[in-house]
C-alpha atoms as a PDB file:
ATOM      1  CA  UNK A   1     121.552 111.283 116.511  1.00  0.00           C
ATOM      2  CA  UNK A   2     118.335 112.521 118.273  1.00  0.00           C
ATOM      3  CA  UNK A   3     115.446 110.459 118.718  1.00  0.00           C
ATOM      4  CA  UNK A   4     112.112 111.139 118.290  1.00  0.00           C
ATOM      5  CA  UNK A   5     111.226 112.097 121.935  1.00  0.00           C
ATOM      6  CA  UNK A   6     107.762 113.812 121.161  1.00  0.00           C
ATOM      7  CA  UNK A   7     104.490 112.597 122.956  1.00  0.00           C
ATOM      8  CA  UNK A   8     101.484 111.306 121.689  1.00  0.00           C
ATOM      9  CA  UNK A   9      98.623 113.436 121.464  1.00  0.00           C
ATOM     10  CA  UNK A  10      96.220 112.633 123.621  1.00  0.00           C
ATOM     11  CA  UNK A  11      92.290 112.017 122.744  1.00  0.00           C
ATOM     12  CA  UNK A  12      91.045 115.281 123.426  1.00  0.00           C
ATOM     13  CA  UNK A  13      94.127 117.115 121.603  1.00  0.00           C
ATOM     14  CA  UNK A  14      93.478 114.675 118.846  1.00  0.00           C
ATOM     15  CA  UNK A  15      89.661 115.351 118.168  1.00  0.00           C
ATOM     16  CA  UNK A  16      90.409 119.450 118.480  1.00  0.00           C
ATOM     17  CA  UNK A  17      93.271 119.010 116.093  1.00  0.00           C
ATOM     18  CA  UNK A  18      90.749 117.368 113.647  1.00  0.00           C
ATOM     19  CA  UNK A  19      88.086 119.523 114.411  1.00  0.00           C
ATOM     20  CA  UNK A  20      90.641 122.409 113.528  1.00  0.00           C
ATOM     21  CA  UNK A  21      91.635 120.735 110.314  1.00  0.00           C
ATOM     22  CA  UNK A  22      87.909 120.969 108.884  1.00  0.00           C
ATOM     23  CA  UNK A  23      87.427 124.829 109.222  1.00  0.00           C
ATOM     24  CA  UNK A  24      88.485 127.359 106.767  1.00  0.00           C
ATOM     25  CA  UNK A  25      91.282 129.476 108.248  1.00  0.00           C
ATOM     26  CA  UNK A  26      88.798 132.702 108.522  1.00  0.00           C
ATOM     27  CA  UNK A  27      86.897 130.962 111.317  1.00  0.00           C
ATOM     28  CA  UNK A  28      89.434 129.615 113.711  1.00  0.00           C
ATOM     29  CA  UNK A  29      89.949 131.608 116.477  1.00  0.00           C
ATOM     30  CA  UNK A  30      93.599 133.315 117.166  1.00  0.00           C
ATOM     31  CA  UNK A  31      92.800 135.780 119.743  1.00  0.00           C
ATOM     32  CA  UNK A  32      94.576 133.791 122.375  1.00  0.00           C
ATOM     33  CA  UNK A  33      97.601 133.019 120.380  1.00  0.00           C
ATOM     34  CA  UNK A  34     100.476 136.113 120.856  1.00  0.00           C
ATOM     35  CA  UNK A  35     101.668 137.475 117.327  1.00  0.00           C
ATOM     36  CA  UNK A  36     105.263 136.348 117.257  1.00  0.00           C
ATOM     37  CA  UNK A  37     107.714 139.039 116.053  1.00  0.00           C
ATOM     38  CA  UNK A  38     111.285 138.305 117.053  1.00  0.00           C
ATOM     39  CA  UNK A  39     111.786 135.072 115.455  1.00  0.00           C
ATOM     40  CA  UNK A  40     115.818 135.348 117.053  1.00  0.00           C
ATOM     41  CA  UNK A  41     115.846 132.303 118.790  1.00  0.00           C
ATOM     42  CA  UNK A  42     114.200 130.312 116.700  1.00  0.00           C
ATOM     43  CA  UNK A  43     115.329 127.190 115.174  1.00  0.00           C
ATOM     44  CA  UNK A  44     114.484 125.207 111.707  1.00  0.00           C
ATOM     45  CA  UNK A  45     114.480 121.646 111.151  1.00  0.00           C
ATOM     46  CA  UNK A  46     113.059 121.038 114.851  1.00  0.00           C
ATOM     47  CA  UNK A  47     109.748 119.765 113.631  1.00  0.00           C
ATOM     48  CA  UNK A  48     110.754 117.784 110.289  1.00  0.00           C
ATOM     49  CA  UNK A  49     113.464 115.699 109.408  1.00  0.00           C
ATOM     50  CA  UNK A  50     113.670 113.650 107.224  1.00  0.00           C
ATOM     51  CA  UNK A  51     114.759 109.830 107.943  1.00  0.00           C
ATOM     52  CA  UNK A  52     118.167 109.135 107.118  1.00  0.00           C
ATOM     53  CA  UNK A  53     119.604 105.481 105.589  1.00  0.00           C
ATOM     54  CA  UNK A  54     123.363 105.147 106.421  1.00  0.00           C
ATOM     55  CA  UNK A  55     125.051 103.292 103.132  1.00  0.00           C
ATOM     56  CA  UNK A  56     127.908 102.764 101.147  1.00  0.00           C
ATOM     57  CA  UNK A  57     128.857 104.775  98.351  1.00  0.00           C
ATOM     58  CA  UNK A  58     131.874 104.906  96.490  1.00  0.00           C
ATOM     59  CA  UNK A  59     132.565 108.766  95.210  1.00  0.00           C
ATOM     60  CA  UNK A  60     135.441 109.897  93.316  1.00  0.00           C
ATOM     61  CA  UNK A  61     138.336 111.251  95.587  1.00  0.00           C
ATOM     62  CA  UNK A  62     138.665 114.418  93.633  1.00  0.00           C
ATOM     63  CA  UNK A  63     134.376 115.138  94.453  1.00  0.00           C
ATOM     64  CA  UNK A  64     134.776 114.341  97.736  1.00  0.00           C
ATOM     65  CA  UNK A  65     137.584 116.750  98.224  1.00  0.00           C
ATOM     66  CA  UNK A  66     136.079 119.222  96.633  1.00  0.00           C
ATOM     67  CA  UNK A  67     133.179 118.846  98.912  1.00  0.00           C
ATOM     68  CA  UNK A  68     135.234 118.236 102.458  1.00  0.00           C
ATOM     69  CA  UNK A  69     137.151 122.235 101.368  1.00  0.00           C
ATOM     70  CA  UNK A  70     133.889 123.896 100.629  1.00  0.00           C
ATOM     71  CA  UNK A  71     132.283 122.881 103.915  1.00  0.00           C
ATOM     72  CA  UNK A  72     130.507 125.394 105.820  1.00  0.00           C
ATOM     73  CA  UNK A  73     131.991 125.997 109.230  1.00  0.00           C
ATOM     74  CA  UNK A  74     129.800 123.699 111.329  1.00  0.00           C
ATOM     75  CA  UNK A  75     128.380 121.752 108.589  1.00  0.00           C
ATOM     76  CA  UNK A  76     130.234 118.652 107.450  1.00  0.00           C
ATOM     77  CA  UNK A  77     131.068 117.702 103.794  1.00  0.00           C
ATOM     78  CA  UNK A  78     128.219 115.041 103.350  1.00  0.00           C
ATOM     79  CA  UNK A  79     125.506 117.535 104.649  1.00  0.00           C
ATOM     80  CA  UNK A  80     126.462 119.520 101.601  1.00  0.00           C
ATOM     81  CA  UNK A  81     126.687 116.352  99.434  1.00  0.00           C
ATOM     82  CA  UNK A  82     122.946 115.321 100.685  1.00  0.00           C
ATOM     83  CA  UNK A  83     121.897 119.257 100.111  1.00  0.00           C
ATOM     84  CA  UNK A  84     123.737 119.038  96.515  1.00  0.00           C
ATOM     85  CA  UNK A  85     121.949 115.759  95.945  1.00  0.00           C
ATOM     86  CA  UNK A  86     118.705 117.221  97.294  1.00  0.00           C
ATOM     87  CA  UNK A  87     118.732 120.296  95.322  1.00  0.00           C
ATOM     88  CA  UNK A  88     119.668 117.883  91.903  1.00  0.00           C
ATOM     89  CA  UNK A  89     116.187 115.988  92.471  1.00  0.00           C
ATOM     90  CA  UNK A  90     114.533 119.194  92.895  1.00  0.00           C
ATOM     91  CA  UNK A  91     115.341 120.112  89.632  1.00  0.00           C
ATOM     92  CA  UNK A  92     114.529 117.083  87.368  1.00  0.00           C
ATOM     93  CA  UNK A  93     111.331 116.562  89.567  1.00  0.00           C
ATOM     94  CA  UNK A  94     110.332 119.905  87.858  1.00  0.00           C
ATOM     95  CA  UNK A  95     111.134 118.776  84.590  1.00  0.00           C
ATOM     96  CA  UNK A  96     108.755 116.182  84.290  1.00  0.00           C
END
């Protein structure tokens, strides 16, 4: 797994970042920032992800097959458990 390998900010990126963070969005300047259009090569997940806590679980065989055969093609059976599992908490946090 990656670690993070970001830098710090430094003072002076730190202070315009803040002083950013106080406008209203209608009077921060964008002229100098190019209007991105072809988002091809992007990525997602690059900036955020979440911390991950290896553990034991014990999961019934017949779940965890079902789960290793519906893969996606370069995603492995417990990403789709942890999406599954992610998706269920979405739910009943809405139900509240």
């Amino acid at each position: 797994m990656k670690k993070d390998s970001s830098k710090a900010f430094t003072r002076a990126q730190a202070a315009e970042l803040k002083g950013l963070s106080a406008l209203p969005d209608d009077k921060i300047n964008i002229q100098k920032v190019p209007e991105q259009r072809d988002w091809a090569g992007s990525q997602r997940g690059v900036f955020y992800r979440p911390i991950k806590k290896q553990l034991t679980l014990r999961v019934d065989a017949d779940v965890i097959d079902w789960f290793k055969s519906h893969a996606s093609k370069g995603e492995g059976y417990q990403t789709s458990i942890n999406s599954a599992l992610r998706e269920y908490v979405a739910k009943h946090e809405q139900n509240k």
